[in-house]
C-alpha atoms as a PDB file:
ATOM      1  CA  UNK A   1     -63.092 -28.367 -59.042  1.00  0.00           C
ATOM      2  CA  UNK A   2     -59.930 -29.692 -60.573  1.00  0.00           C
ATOM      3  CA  UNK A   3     -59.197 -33.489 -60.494  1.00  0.00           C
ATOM      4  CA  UNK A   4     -55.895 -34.793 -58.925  1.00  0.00           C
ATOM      5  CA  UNK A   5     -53.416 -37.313 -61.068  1.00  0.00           C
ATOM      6  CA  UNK A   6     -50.966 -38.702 -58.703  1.00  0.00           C
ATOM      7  CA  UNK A   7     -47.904 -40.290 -60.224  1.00  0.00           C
ATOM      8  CA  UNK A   8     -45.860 -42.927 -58.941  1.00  0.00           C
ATOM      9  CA  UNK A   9     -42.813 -42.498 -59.775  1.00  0.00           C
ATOM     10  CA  UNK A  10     -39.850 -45.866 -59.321  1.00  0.00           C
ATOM     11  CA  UNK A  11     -36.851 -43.801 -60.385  1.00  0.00           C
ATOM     12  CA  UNK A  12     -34.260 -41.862 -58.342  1.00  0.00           C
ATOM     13  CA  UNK A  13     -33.265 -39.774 -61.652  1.00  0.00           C
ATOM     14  CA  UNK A  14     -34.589 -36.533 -61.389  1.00  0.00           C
ATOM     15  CA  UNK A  15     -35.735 -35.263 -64.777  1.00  0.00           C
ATOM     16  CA  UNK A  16     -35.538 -38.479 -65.878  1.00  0.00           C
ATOM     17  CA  UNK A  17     -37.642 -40.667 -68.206  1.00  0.00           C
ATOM     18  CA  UNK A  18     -40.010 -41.621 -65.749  1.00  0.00           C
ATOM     19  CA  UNK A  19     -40.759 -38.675 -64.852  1.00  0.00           C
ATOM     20  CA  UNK A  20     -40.933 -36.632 -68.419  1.00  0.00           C
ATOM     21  CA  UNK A  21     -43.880 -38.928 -69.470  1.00  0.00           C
ATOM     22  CA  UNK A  22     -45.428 -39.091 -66.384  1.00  0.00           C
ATOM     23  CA  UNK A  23     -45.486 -35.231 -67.356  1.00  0.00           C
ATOM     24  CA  UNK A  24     -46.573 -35.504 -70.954  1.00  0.00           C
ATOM     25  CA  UNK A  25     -49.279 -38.166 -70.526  1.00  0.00           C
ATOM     26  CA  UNK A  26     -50.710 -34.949 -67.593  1.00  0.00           C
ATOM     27  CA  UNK A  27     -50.525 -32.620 -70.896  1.00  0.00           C
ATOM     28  CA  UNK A  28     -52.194 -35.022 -72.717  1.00  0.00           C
ATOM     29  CA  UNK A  29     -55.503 -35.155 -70.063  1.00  0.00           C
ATOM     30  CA  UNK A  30     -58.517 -33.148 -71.782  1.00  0.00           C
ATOM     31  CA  UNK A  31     -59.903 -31.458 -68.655  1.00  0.00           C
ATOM     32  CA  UNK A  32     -59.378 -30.001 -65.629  1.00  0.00           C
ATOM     33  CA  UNK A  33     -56.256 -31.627 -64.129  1.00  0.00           C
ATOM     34  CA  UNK A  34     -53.554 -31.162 -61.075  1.00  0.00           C
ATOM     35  CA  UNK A  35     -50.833 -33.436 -61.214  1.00  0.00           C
ATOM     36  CA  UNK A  36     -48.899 -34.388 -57.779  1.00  0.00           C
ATOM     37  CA  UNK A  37     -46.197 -36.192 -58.152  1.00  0.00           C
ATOM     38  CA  UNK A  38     -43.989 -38.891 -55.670  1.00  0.00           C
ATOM     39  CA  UNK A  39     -40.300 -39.837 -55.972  1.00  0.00           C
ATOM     40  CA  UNK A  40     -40.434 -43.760 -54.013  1.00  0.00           C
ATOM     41  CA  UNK A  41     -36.636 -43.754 -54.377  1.00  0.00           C
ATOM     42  CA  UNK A  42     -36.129 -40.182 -52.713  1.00  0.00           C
ATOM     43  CA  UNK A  43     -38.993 -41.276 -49.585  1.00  0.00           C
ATOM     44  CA  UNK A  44     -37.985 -43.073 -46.522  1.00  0.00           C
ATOM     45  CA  UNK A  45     -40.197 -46.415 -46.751  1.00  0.00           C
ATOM     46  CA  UNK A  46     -39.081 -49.114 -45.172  1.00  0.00           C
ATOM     47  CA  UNK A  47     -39.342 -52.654 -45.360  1.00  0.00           C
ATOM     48  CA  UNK A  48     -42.554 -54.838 -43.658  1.00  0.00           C
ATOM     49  CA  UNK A  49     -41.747 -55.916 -40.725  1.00  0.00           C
ATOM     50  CA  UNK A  50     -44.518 -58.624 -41.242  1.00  0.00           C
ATOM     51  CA  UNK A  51     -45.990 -57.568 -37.563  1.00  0.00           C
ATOM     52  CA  UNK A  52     -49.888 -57.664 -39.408  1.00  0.00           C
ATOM     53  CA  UNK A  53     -51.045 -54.270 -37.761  1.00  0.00           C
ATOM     54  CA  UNK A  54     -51.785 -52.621 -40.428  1.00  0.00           C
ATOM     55  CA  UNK A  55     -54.446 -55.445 -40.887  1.00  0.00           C
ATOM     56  CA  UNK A  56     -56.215 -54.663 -36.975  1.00  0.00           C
ATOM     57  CA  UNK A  57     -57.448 -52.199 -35.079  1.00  0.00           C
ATOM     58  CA  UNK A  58     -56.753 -48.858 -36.969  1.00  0.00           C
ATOM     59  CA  UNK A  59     -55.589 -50.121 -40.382  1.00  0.00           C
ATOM     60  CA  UNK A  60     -52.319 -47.951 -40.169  1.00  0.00           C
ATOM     61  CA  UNK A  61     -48.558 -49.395 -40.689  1.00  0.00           C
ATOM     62  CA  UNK A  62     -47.208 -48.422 -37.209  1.00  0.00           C
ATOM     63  CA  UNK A  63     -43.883 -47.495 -38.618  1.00  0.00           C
ATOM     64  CA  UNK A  64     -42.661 -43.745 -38.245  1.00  0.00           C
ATOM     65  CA  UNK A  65     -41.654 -43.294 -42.387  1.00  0.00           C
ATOM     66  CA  UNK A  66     -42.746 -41.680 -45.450  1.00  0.00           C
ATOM     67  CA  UNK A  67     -45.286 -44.613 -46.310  1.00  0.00           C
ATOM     68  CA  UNK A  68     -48.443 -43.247 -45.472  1.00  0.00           C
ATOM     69  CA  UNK A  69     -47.813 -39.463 -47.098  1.00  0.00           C
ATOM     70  CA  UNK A  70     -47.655 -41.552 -49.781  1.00  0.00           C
ATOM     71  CA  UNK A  71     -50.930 -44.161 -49.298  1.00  0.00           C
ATOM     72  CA  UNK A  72     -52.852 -40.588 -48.437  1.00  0.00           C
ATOM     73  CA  UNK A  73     -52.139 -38.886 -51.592  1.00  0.00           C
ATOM     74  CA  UNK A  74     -53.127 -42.095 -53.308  1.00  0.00           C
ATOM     75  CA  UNK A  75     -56.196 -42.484 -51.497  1.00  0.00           C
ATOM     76  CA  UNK A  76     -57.279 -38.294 -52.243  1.00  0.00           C
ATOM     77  CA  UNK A  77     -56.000 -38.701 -56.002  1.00  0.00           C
ATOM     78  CA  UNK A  78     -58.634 -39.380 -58.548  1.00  0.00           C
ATOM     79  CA  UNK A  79     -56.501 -41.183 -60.378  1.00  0.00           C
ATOM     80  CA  UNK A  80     -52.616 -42.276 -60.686  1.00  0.00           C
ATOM     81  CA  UNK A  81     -50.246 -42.706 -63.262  1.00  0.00           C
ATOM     82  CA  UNK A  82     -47.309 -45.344 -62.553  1.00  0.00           C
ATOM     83  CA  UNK A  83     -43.726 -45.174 -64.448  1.00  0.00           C
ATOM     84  CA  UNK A  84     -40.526 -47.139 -63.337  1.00  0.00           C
ATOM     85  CA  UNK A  85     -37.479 -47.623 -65.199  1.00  0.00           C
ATOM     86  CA  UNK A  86     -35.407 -50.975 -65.757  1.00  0.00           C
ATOM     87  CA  UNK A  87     -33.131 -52.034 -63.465  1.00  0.00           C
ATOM     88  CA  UNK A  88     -31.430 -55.705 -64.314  1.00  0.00           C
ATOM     89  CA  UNK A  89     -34.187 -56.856 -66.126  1.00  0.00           C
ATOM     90  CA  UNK A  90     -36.629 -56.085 -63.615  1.00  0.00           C
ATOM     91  CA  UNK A  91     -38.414 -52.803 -61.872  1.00  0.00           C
ATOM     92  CA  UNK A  92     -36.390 -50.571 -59.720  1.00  0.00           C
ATOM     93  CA  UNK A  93     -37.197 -51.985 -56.242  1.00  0.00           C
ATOM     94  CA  UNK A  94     -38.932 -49.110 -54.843  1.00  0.00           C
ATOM     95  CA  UNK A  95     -42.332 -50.046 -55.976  1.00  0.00           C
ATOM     96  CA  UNK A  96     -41.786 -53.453 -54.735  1.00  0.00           C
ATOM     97  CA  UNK A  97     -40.733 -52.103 -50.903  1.00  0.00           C
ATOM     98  CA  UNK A  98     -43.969 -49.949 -50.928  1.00  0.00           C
ATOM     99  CA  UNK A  99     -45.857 -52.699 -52.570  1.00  0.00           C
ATOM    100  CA  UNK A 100     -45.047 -54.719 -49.648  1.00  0.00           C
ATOM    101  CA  UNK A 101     -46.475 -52.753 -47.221  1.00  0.00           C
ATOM    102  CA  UNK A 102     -49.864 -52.900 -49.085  1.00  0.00           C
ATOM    103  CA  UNK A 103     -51.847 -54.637 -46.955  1.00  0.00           C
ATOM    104  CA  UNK A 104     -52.999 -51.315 -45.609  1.00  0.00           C
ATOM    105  CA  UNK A 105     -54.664 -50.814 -48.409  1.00  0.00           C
ATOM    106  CA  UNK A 106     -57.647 -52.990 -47.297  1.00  0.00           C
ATOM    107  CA  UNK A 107     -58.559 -50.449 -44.981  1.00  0.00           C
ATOM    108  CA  UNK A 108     -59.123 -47.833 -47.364  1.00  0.00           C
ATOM    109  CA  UNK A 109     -60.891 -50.082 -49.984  1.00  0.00           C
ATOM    110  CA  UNK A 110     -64.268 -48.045 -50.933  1.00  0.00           C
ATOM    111  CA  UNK A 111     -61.365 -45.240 -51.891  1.00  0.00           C
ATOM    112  CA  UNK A 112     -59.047 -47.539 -53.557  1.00  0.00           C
ATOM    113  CA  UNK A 113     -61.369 -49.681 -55.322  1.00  0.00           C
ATOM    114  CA  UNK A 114     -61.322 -49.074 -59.259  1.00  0.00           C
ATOM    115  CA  UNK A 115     -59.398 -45.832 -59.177  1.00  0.00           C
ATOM    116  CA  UNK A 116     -58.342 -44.956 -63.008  1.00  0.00           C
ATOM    117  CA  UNK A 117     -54.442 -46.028 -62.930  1.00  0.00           C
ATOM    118  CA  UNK A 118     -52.580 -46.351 -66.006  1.00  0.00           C
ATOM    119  CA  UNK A 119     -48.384 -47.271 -66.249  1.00  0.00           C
ATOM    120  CA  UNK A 120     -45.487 -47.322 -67.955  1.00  0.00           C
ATOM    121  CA  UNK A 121     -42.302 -49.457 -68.090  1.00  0.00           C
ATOM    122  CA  UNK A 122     -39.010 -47.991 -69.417  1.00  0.00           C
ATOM    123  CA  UNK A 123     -36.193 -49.372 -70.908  1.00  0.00           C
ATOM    124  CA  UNK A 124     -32.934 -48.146 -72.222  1.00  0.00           C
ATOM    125  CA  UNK A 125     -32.766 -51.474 -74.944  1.00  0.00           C
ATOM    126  CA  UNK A 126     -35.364 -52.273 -77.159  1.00  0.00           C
ATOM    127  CA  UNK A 127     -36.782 -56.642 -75.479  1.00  0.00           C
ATOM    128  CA  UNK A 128     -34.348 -55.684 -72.661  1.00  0.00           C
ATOM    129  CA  UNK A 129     -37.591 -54.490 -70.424  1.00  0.00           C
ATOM    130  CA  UNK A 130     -37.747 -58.534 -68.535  1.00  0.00           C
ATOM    131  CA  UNK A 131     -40.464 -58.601 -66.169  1.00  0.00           C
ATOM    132  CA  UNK A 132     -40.470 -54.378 -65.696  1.00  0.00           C
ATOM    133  CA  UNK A 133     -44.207 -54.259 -67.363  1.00  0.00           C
ATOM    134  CA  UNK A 134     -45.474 -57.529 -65.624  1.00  0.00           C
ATOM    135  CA  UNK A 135     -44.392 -55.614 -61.847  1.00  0.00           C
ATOM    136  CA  UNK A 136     -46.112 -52.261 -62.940  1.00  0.00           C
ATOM    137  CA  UNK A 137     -49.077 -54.141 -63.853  1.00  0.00           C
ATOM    138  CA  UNK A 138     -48.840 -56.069 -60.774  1.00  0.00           C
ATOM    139  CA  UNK A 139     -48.468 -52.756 -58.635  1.00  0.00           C
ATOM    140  CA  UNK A 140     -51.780 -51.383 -60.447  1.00  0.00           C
ATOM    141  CA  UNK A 141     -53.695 -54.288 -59.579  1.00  0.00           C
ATOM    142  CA  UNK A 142     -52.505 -54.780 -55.999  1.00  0.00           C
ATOM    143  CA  UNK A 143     -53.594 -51.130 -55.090  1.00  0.00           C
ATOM    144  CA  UNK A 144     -56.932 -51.989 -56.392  1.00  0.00           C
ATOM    145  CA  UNK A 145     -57.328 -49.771 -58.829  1.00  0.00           C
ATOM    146  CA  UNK A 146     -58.769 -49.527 -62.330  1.00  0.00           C
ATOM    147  CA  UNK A 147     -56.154 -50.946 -64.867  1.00  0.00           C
ATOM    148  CA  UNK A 148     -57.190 -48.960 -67.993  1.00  0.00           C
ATOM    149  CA  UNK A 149     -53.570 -49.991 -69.863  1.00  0.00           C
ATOM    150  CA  UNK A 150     -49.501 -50.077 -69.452  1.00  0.00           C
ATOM    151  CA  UNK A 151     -46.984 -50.029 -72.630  1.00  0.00           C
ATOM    152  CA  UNK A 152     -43.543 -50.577 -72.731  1.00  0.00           C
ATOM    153  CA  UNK A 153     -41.449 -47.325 -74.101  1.00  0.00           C
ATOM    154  CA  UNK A 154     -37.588 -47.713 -74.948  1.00  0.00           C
ATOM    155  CA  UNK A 155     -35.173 -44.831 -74.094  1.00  0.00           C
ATOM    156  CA  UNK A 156     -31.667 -45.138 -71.779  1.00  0.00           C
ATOM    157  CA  UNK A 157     -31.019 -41.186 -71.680  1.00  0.00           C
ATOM    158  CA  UNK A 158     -32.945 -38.430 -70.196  1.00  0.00           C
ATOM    159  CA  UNK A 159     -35.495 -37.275 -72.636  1.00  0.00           C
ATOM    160  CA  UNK A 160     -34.542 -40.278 -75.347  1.00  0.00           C
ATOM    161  CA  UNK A 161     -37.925 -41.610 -75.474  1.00  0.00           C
ATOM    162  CA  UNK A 162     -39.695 -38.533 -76.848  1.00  0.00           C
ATOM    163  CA  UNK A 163     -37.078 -38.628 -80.087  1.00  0.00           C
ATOM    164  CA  UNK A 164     -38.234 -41.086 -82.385  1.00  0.00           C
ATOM    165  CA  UNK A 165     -39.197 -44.005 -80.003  1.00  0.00           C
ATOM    166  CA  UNK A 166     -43.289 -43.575 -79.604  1.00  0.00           C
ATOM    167  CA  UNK A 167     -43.166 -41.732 -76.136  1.00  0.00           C
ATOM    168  CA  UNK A 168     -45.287 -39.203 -76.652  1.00  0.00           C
ATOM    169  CA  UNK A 169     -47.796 -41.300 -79.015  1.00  0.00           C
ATOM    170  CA  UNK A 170     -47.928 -43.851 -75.518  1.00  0.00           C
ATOM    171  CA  UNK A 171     -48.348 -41.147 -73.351  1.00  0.00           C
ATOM    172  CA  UNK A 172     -51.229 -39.886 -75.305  1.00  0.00           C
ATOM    173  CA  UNK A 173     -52.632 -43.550 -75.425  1.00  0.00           C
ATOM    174  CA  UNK A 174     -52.714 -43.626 -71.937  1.00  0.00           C
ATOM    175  CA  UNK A 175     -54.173 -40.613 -70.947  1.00  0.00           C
ATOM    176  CA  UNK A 176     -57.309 -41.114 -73.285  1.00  0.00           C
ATOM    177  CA  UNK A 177     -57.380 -44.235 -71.336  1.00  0.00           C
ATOM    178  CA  UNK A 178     -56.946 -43.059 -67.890  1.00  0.00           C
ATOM    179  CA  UNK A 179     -60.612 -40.717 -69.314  1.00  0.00           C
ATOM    180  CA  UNK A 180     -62.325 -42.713 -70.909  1.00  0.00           C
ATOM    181  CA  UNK A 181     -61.499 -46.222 -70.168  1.00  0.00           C
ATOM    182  CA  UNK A 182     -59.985 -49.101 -71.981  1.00  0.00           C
ATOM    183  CA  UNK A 183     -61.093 -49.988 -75.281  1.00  0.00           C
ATOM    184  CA  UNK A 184     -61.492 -53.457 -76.136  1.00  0.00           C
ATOM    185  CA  UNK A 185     -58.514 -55.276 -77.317  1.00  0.00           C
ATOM    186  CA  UNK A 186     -58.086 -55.766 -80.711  1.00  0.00           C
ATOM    187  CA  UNK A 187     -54.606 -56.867 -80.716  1.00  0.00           C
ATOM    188  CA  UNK A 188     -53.595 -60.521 -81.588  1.00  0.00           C
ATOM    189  CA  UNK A 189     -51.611 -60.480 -77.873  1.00  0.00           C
ATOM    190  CA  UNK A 190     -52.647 -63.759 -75.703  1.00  0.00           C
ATOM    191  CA  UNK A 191     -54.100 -62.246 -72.574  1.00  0.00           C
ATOM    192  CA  UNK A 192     -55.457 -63.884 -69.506  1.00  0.00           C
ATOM    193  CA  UNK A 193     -59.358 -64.180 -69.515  1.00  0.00           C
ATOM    194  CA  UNK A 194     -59.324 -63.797 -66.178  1.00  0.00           C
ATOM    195  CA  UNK A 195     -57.746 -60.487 -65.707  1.00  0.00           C
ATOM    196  CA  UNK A 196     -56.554 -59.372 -68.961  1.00  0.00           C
ATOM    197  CA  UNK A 197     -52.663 -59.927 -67.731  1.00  0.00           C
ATOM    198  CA  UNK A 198     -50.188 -61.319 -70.878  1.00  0.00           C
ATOM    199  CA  UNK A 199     -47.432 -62.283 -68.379  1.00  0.00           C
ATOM    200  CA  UNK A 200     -47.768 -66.681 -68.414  1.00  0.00           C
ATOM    201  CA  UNK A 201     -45.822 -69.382 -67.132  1.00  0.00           C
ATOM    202  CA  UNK A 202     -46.001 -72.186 -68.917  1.00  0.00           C
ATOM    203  CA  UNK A 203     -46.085 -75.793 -67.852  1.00  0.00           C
ATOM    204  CA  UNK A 204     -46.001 -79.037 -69.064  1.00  0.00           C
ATOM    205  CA  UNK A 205     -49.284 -81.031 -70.925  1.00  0.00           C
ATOM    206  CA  UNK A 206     -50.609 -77.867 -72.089  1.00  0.00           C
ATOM    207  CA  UNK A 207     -51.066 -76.252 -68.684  1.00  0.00           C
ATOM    208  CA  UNK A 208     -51.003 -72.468 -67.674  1.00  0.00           C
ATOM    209  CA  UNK A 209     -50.307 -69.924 -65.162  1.00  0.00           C
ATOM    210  CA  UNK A 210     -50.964 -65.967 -65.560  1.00  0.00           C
ATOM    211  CA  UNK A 211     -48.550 -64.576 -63.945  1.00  0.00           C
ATOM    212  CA  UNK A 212     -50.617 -61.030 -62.935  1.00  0.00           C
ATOM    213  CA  UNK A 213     -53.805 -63.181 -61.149  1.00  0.00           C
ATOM    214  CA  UNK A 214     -51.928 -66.438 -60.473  1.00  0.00           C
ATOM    215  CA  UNK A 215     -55.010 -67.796 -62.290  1.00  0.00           C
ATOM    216  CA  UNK A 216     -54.612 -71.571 -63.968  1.00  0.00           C
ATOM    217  CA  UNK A 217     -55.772 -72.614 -67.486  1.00  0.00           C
ATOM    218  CA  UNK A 218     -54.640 -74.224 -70.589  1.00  0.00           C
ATOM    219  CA  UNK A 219     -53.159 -72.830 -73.632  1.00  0.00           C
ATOM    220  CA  UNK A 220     -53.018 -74.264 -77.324  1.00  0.00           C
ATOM    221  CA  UNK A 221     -51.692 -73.458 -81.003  1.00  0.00           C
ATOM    222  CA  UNK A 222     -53.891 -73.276 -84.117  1.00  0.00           C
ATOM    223  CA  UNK A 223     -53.016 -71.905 -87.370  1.00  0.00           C
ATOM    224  CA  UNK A 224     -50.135 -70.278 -85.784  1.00  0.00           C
ATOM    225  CA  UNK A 225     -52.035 -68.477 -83.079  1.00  0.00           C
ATOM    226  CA  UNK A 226     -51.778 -69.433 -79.461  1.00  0.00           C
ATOM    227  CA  UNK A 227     -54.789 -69.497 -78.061  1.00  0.00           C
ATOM    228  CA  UNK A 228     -55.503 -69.086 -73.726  1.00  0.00           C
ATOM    229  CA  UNK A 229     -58.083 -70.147 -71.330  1.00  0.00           C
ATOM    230  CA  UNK A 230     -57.617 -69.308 -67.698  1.00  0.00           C
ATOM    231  CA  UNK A 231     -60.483 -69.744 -64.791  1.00  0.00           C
ATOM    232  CA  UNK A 232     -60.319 -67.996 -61.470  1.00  0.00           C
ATOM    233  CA  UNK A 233     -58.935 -69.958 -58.393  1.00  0.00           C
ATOM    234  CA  UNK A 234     -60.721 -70.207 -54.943  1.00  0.00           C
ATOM    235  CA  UNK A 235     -58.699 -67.406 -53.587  1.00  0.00           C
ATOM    236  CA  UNK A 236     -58.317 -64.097 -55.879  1.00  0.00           C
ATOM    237  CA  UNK A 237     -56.746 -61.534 -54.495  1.00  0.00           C
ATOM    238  CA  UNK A 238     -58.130 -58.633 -56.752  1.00  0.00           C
ATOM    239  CA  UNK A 239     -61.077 -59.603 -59.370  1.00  0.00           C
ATOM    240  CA  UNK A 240     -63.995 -58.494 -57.409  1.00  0.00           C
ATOM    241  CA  UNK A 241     -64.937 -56.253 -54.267  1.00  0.00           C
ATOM    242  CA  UNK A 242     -66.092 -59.087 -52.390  1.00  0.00           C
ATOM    243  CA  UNK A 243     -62.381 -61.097 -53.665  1.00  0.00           C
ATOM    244  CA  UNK A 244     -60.495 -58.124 -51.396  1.00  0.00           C
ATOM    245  CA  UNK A 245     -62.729 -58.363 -48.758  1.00  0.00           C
ATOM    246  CA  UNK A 246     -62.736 -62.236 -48.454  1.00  0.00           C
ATOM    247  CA  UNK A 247     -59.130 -61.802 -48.803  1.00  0.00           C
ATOM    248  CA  UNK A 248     -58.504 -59.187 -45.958  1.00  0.00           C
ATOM    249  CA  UNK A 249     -60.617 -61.360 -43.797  1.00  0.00           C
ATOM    250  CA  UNK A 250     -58.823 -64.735 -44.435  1.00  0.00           C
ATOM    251  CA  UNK A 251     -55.299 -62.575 -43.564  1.00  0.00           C
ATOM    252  CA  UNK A 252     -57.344 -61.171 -39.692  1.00  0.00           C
ATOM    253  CA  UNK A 253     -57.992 -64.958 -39.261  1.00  0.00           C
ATOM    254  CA  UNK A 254     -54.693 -65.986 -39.125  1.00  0.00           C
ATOM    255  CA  UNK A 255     -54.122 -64.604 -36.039  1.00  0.00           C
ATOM    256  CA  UNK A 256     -56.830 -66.411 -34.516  1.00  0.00           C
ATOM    257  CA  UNK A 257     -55.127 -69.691 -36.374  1.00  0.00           C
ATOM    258  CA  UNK A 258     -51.689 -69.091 -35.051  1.00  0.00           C
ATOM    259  CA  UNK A 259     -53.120 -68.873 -31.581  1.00  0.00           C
ATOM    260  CA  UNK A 260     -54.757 -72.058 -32.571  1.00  0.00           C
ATOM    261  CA  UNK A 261     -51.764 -73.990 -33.314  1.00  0.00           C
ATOM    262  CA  UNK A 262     -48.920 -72.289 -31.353  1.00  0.00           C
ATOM    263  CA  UNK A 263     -47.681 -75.281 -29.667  1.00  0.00           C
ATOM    264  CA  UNK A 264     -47.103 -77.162 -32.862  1.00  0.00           C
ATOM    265  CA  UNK A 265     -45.805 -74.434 -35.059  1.00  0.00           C
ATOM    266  CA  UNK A 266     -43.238 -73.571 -32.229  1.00  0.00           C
ATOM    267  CA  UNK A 267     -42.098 -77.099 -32.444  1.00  0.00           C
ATOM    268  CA  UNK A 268     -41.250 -76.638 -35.657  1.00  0.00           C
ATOM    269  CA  UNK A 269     -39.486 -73.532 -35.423  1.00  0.00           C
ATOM    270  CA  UNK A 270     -37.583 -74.869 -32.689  1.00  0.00           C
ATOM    271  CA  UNK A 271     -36.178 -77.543 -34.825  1.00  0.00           C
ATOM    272  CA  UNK A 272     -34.380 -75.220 -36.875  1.00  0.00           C
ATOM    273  CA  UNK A 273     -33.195 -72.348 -34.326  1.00  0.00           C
ATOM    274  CA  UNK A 274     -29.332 -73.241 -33.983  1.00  0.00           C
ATOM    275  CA  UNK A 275     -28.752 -74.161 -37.965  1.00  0.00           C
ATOM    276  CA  UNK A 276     -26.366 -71.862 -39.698  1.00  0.00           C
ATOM    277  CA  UNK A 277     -24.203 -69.040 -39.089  1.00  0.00           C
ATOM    278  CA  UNK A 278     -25.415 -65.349 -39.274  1.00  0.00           C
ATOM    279  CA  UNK A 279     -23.503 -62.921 -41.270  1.00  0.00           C
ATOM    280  CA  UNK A 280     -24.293 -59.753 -39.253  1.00  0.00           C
ATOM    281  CA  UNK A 281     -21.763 -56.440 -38.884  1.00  0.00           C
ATOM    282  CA  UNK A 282     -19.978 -56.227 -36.358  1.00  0.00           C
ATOM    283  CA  UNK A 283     -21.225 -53.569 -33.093  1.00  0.00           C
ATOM    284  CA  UNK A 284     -20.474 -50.105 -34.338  1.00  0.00           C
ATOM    285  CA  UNK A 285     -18.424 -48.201 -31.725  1.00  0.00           C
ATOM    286  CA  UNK A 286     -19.638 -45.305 -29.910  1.00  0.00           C
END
């Protein structure tokens, strides 16, 4: 029986870049392979409307849109290749609106949970990619699955990347890793020890941030080499099993603390509830 790649497409340009090595990197896959592929710009998801339903009862977003055809295929896939293009120095926005609506993905867990994913960031200037590779690593590890690797490929028209630029080296990369797993870094990169990220923010007496794990460490130059040490906090989000569960649980409880404190949240609220002027359009006529 066949295995299923599902990839993830973040770019409204049909034939595109995003979509040509999604393509190549499913030639690439020695095996028996069906790719299905999703357009996130083309689909009707919405945005969260932070009502936390998706978290009780059922575990379904109660919204009537196109974001749980797309959770579904994830969830039957056997593994998912992500590729967005640049948009202002950042990811095109539609993996961040689906992203946002990913706390349904704790009810599907034991499906979710280390599910071979691979991506790609594309950019039409060579160091013009900004923080494009940090949010497709991001979207990897917030849908639980197995990070096995993510480059950064350079091409602005369709097909660009495959001439000269190292597309179709990357996309072969990738899918021996999406097989067979990551190999073990040899590359002089600083990564996170935590979670493998190379995304930091860095802050004053030698203090750390990774950027992928939010984890907190220390960082330090010798012999021209910058060296990084990074220790999980008390509240991972995506490092273990039991991380995602503790997590999902702590979100259910805040129900239960809202109730809790009600009175003196709503004081606060109130406070604030005539401050400012909305800009809104105006009625549309009938």
């Amino acid at each position: 029986m066949s295995k299923i790649l599902l990839g993830i497409l973040g770019s409204p340009r049909r034939s595109g870049n995003s979509e040509l090595f999604v393509k190549e990197l499913y030639r690439r896959l020695k095996g028996d392979w069906r790719l299905q592929l999703v357009r996130l710009p083309e689909l009707d998801i919405r945005p969260c409307r932070a009502c936390y339903q998706c978290l009780m009862e059922q575990g379904r977003c109660p919204q009537k849109d196109d974001f749980n055809l797309v959770l579904d295929a994830l969830v039957e896939a056997d593994a998912c290749a992500v590729a967005a293009p640049t948009y202002l120095l950042s990811a095109n926005a539609s993996l961040k609106r689906f992203l946002d609506r990913g706390l349904s993905f704790y009810a599907h867990l034991d499906k979710l949970w280390k599910k071979p994913a691979v991506g790609v960031a594309i950019a039409g200037i060579e160091g013009l990619e900004g923080s494009t590779k940090l949010s497709i690593d991001s979207f990897i590890k917030l849908l639980l699955a197995d990070h096995r690797g993510s480059e950064v490929i350079y091409g602005a028209l369709p097909g660009e990347i495959f001439l000269n630029n190292g597309g179709k080296d990357a996309a072969a990369r990738l899918a021996e890793r999406l097989v067979h797993g990551a190999p073990q870094d040899q590359s002089k990169v600083p990564a996170c020890s935590v979670c493998g990220g190379d995304t930091f923010r860095f802050l004053p007496e030698g203090k750390i941030r990774c950027m992928l794990c939010s984890s907190a460490g220390e960082y330090q130059t010798r012999g021209g080499e910058l060296g990084i040490r990074t220790t999980a906090g008390e509240h991972p989000l995506f490092l273990s099993y039991e991380d995602v569960r503790r997590h999902a649980d702590w979100l259910r409880g805040m129900k239960d603390e809202f109730l809790r404190r009600r009175r003196e949240l709503k004081a606060v609220v109130q406070e604030y509830a005539q401050v400012g002027e909305w800009v809104r359009p105006e009625p549309r006529q009938q």
